[in-house]
C-alpha atoms as a PDB file:
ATOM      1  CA  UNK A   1       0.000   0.000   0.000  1.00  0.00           C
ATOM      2  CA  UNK A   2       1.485   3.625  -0.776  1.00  0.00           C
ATOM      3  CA  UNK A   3       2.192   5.932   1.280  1.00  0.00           C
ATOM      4  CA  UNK A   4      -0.336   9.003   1.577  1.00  0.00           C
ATOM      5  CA  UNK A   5       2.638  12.315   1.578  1.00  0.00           C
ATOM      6  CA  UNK A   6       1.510  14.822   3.779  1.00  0.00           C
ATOM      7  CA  UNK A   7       2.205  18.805   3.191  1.00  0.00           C
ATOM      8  CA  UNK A   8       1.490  21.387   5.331  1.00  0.00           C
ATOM      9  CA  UNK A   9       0.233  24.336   2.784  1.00  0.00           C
ATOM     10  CA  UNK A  10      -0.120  28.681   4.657  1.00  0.00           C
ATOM     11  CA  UNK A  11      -3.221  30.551   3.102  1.00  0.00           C
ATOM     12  CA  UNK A  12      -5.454  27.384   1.600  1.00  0.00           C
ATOM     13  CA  UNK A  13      -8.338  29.834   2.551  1.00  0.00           C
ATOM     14  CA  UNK A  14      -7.336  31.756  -1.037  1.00  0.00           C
ATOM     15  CA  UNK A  15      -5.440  32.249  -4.404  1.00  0.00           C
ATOM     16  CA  UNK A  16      -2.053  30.022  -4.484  1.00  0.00           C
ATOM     17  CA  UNK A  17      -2.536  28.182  -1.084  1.00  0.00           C
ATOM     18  CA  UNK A  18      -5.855  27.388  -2.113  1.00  0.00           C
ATOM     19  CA  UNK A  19      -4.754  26.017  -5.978  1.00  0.00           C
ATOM     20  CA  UNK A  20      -1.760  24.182  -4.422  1.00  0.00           C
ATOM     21  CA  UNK A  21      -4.152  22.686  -1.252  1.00  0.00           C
ATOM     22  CA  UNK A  22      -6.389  21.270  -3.694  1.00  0.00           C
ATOM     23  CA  UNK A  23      -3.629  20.295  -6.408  1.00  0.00           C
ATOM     24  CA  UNK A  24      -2.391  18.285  -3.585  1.00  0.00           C
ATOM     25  CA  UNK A  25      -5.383  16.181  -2.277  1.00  0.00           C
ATOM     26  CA  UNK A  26      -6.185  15.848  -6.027  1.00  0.00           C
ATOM     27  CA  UNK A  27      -3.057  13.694  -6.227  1.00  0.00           C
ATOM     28  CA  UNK A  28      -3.758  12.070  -3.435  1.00  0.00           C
ATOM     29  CA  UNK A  29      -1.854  13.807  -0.546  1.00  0.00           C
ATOM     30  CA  UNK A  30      -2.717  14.578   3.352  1.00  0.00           C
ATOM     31  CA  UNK A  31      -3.005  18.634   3.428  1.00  0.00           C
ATOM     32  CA  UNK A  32      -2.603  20.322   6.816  1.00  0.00           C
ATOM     33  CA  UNK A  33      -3.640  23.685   5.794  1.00  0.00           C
ATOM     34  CA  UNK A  34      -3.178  26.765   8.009  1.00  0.00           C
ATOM     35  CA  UNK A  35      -5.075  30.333   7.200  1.00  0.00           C
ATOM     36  CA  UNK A  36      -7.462  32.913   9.017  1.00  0.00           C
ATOM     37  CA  UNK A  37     -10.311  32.107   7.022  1.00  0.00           C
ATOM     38  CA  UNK A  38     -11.901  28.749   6.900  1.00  0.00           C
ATOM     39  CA  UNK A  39     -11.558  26.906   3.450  1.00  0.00           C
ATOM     40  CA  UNK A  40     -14.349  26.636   0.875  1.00  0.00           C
ATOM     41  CA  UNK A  41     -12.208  23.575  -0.250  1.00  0.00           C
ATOM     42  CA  UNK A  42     -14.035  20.104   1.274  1.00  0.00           C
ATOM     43  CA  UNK A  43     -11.947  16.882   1.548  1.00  0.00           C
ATOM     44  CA  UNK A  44     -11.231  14.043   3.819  1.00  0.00           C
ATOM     45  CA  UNK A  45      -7.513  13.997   3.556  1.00  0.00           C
ATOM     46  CA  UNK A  46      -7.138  18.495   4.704  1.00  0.00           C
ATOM     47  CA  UNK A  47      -7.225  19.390   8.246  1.00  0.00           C
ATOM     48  CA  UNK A  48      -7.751  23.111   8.643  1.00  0.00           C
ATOM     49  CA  UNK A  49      -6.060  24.599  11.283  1.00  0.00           C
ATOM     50  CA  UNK A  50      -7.342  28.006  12.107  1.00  0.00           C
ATOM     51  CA  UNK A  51      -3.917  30.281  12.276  1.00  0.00           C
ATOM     52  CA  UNK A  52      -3.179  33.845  11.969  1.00  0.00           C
ATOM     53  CA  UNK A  53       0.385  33.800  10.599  1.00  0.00           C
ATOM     54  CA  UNK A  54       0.965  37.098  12.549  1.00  0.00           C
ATOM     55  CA  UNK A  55       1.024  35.574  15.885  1.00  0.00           C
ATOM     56  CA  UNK A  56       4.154  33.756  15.607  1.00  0.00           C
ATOM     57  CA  UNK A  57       3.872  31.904  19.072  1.00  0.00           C
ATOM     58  CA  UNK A  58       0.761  30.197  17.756  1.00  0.00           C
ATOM     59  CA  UNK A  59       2.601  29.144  14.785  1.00  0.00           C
ATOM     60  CA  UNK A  60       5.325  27.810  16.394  1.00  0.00           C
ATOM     61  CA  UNK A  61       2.718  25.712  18.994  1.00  0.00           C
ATOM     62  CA  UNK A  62       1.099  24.608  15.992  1.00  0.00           C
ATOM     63  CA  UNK A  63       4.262  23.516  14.212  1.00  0.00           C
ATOM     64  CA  UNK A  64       5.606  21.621  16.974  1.00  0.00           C
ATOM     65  CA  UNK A  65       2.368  19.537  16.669  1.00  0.00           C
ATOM     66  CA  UNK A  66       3.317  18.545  12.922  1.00  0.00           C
ATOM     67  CA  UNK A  67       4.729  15.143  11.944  1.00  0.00           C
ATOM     68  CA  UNK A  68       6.118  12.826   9.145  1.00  0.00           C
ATOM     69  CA  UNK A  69       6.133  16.493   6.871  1.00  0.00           C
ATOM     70  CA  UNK A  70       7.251  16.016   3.221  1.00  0.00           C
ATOM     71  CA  UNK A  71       6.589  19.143   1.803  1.00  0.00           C
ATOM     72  CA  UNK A  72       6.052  22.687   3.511  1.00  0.00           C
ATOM     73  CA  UNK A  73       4.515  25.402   0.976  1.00  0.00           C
ATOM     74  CA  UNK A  74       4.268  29.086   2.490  1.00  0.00           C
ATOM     75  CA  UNK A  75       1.810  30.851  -0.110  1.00  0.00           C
ATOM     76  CA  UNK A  76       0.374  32.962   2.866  1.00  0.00           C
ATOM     77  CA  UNK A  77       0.547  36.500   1.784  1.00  0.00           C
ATOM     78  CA  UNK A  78      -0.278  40.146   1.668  1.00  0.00           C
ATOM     79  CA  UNK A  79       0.358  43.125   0.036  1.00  0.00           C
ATOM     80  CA  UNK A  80       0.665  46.892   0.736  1.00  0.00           C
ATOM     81  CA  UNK A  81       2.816  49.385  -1.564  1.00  0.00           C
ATOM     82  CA  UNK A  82       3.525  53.427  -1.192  1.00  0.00           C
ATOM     83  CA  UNK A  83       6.359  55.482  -2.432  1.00  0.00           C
ATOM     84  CA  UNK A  84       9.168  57.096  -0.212  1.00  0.00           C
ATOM     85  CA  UNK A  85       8.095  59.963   1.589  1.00  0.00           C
ATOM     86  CA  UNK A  86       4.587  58.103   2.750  1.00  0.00           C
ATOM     87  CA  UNK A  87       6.206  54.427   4.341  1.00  0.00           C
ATOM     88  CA  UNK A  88       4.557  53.519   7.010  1.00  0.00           C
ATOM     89  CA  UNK A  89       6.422  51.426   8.899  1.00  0.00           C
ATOM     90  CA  UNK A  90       3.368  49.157  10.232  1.00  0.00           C
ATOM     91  CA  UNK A  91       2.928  47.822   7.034  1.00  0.00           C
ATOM     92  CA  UNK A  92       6.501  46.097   6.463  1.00  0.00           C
ATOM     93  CA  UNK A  93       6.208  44.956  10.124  1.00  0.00           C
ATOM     94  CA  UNK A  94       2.967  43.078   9.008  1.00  0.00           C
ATOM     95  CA  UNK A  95       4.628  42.062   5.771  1.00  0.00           C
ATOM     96  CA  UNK A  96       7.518  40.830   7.397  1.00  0.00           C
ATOM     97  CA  UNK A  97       5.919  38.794  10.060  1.00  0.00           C
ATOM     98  CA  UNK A  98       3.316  36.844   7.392  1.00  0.00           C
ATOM     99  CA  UNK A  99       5.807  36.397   4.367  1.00  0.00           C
ATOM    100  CA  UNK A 100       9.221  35.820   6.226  1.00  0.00           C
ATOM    101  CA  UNK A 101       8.550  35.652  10.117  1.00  0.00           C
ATOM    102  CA  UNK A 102       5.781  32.965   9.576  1.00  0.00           C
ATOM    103  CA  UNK A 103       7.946  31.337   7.021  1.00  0.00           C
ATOM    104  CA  UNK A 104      10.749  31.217   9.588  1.00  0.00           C
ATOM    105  CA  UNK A 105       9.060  29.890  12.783  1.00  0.00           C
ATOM    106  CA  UNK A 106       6.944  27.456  10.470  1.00  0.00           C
ATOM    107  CA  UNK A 107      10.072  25.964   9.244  1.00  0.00           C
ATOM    108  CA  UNK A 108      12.875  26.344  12.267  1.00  0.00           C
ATOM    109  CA  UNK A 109       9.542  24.143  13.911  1.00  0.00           C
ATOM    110  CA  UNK A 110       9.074  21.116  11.724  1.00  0.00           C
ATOM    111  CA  UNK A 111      12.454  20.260  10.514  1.00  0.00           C
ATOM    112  CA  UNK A 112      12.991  17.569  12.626  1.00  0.00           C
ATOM    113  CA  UNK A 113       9.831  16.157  11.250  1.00  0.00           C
ATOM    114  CA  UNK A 114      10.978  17.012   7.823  1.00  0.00           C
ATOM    115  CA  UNK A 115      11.092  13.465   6.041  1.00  0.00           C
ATOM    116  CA  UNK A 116      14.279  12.764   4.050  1.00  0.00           C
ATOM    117  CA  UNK A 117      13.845  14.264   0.292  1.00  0.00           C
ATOM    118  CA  UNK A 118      11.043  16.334   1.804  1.00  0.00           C
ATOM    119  CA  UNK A 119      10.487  19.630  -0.052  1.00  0.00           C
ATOM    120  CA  UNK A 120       9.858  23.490   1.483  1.00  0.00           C
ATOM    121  CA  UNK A 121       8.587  26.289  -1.417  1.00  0.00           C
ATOM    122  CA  UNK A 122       8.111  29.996   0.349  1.00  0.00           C
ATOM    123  CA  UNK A 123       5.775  31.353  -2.274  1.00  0.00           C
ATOM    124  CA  UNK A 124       8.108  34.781  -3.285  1.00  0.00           C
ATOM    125  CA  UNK A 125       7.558  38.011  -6.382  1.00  0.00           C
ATOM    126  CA  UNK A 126       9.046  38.672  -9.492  1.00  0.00           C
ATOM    127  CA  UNK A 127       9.382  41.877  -8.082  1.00  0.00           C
ATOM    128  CA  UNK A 128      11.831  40.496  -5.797  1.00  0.00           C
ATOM    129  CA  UNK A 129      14.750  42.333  -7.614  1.00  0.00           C
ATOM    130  CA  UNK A 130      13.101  45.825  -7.100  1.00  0.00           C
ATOM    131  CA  UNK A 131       9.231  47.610  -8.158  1.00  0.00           C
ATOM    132  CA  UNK A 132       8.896  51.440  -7.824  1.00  0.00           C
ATOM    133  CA  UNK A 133       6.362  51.824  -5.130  1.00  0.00           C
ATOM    134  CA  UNK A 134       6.965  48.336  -3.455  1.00  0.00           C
ATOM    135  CA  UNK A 135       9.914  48.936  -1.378  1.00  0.00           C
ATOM    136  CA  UNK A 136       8.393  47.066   1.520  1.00  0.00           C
ATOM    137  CA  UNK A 137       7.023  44.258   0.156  1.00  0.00           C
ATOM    138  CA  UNK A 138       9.777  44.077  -2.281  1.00  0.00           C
ATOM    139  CA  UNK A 139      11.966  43.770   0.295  1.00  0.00           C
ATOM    140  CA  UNK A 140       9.965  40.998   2.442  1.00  0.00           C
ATOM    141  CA  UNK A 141      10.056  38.962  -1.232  1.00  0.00           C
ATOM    142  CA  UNK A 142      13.466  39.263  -1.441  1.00  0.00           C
ATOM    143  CA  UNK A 143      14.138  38.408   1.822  1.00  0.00           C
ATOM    144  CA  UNK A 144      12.774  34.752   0.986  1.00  0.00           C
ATOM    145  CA  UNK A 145      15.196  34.422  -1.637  1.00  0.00           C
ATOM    146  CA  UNK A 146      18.240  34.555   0.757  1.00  0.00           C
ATOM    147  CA  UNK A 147      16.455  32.320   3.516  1.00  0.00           C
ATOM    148  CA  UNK A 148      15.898  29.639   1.232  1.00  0.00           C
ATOM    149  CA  UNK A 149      19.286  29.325  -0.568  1.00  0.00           C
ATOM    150  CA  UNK A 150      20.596  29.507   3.173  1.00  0.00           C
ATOM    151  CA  UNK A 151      18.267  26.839   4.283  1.00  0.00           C
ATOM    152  CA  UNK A 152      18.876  24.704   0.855  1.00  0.00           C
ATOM    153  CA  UNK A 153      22.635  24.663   2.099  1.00  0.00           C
ATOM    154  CA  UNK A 154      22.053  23.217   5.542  1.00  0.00           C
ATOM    155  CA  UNK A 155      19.242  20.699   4.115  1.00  0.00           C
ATOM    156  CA  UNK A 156      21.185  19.401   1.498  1.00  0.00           C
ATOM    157  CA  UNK A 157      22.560  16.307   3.023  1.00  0.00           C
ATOM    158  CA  UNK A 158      19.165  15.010   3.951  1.00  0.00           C
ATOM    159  CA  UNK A 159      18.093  15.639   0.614  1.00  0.00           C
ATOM    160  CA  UNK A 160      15.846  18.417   0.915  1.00  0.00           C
ATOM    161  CA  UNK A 161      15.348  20.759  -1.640  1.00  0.00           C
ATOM    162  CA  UNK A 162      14.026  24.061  -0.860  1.00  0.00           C
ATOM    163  CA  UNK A 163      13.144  26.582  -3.024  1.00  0.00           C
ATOM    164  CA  UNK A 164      11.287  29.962  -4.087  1.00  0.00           C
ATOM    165  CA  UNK A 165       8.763  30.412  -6.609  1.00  0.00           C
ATOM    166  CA  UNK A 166       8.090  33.970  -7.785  1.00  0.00           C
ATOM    167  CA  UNK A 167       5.251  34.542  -9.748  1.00  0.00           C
ATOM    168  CA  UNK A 168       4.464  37.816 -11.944  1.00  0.00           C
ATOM    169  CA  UNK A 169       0.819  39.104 -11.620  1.00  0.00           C
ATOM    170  CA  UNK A 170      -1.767  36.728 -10.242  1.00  0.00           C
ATOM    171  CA  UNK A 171      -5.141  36.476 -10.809  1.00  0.00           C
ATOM    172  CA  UNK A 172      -6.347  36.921  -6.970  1.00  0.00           C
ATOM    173  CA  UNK A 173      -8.087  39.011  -4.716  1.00  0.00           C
ATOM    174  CA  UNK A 174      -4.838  40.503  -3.365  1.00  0.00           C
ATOM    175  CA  UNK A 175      -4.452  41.737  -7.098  1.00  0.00           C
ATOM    176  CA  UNK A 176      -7.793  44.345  -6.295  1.00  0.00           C
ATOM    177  CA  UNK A 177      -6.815  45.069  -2.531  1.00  0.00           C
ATOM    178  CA  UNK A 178      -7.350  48.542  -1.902  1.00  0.00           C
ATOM    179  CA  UNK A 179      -4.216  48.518   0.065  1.00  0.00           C
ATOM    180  CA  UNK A 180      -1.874  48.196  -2.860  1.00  0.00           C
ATOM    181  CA  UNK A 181      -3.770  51.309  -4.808  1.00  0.00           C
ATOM    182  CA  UNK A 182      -1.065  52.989  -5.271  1.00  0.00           C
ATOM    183  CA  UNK A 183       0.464  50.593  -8.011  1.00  0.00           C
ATOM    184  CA  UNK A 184      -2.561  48.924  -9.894  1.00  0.00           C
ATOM    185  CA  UNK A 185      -1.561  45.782 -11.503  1.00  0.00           C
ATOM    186  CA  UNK A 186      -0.238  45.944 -15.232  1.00  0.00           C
ATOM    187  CA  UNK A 187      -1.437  43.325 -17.773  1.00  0.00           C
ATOM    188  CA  UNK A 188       2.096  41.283 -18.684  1.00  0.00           C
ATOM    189  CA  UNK A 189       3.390  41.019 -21.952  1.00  0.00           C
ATOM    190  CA  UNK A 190       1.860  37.682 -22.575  1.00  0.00           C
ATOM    191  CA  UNK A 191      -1.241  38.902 -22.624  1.00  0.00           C
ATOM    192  CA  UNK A 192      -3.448  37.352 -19.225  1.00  0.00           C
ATOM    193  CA  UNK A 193      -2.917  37.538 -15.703  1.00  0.00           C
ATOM    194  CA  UNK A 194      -1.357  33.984 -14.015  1.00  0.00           C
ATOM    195  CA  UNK A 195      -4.207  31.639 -12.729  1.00  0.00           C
ATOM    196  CA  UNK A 196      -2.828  30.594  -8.979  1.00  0.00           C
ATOM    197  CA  UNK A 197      -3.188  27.007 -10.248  1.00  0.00           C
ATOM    198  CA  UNK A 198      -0.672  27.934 -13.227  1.00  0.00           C
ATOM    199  CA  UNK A 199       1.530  28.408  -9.794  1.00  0.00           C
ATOM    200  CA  UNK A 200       0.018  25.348  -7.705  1.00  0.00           C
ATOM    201  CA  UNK A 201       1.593  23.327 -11.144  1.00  0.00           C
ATOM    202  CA  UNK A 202       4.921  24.775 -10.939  1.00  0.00           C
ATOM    203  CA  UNK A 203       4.678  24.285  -6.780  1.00  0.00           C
ATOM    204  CA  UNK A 204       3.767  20.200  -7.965  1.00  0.00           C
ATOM    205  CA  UNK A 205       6.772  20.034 -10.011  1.00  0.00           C
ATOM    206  CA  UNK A 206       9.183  20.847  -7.617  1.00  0.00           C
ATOM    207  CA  UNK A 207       7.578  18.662  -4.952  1.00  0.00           C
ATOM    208  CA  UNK A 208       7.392  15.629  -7.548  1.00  0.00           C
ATOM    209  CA  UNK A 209       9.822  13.576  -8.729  1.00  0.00           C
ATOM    210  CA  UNK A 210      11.278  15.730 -11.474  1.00  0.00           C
ATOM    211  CA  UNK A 211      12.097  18.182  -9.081  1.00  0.00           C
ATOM    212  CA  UNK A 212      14.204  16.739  -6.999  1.00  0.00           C
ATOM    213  CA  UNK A 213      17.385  17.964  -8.355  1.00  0.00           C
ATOM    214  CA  UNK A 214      16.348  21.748  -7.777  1.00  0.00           C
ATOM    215  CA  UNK A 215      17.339  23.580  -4.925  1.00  0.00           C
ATOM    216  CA  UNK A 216      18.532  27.070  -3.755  1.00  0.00           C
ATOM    217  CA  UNK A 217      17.044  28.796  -6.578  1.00  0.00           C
ATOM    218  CA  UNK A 218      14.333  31.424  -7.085  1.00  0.00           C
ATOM    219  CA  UNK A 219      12.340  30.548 -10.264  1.00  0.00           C
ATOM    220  CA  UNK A 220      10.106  33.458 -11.464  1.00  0.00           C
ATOM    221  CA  UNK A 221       6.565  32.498 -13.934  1.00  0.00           C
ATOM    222  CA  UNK A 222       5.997  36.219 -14.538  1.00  0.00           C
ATOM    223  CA  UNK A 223       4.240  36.007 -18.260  1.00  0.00           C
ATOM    224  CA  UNK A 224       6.843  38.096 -19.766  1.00  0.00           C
ATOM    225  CA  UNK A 225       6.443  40.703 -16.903  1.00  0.00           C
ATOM    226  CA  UNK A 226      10.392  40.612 -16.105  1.00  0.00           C
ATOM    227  CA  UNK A 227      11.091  41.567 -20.037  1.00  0.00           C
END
């Protein structure tokens, strides 16, 4: 009898956790999914643990409760944007905590549950290398990048791949959030935002077979956007 894989998945209430959550159970894994919001998504194989990603104490309780993890995917997320002169500092703390705090504690909690040739993807921007009017976020993306080649170093002997994927433009709600106003999303070249599960099938890749020889690297889908 096979093995059921289990991966914990941040934000299945939405977008790219949601697409990769349901990717996953689809193929026939066990999904601990972690987000504010209950999901609409209804299977006997996710457990939905209610978790807001800014209270990093409750993350760490809650990883510490994890076992047998293959795969960790952090696709929680949020976005704010402003230019210099009107920063407001609150919003990169709140940036920081969900996209590389969370990310952190999440991680630093279930590595010793991490099964050998397990898989972690922090879900990271194309704008990651710099976006006038997104110095805060930008700088929480890029963040990512660093912690993962870091972590891909120290996880390489047990086989463990860990990587980023940065995505362009996605078709979510974040996309129409008030709170990024100031820089309204541009169509990309190609010619249609990214679906999240165009992302959710890149995600699958690196946690199936093929991807096991891909680690430390930050791979952007972008549709042309980076051009």
């Amino acid at each position: 009898m096979a093995v059921v894989k289990h991966a914990v998945v941040t934000g299945v209430s939405s977008g790219i956790g949601a697409a990769t959550a349901t990717s996953l159970l689809d193929d026939g894994w066990r999904v601990t999914g972690l987000s504010r919001r209950k999901p609409e998504i209804e299977h006997e194989n996710l457990t939905w643990v209610e978790s807001d990603l800014g209270d990093l104490d409750a993350v760490a309780e809650i990883a510490s409760g994890l076992s047998a993890v293959d795969a960790v995917v952090h696709a929680a997320g949020l976005q704010r944007s402003a230019p210099l002169g009107s920063l407001n500092v609150d919003d990169l703390r709140d940036m920081w905590q969900v996209h590389v705090a969370a990310a952190e504690v999440l991680v630093n909690g279930v590595v010793d549950a991490l099964e050998p040739g397990a898989r972690v993807v922090l879900v990271g921007s194309r704008t990651m290398t710099g976006n006038a009017g997104k110095s805060q976020y930008v700088a929480t993306k890029s963040a990512l990048t660093g912690m993962a080649r870091s972590w891909a170093m120290e996880l390489v002997s047990r086989g463990i791949t860990v990587n980023v994927v940065a995505p362009g433009p996605t078709d979510t709600a974040m996309l129409g959030d008030p709170s990024r106003a100031h820089t309204p999303p541009k169509l990309p070249p190609l010619g249609a935002f990214i679906d999240p599960s165009e992302v959710a099938g890149l995600i699958r890749f690196l946690l199936g077979p093929l991807g096991r020889n891909i680690t430390g690297q930050a791979i952007v889908q972008c549709a042309g956007a980076s051009l």
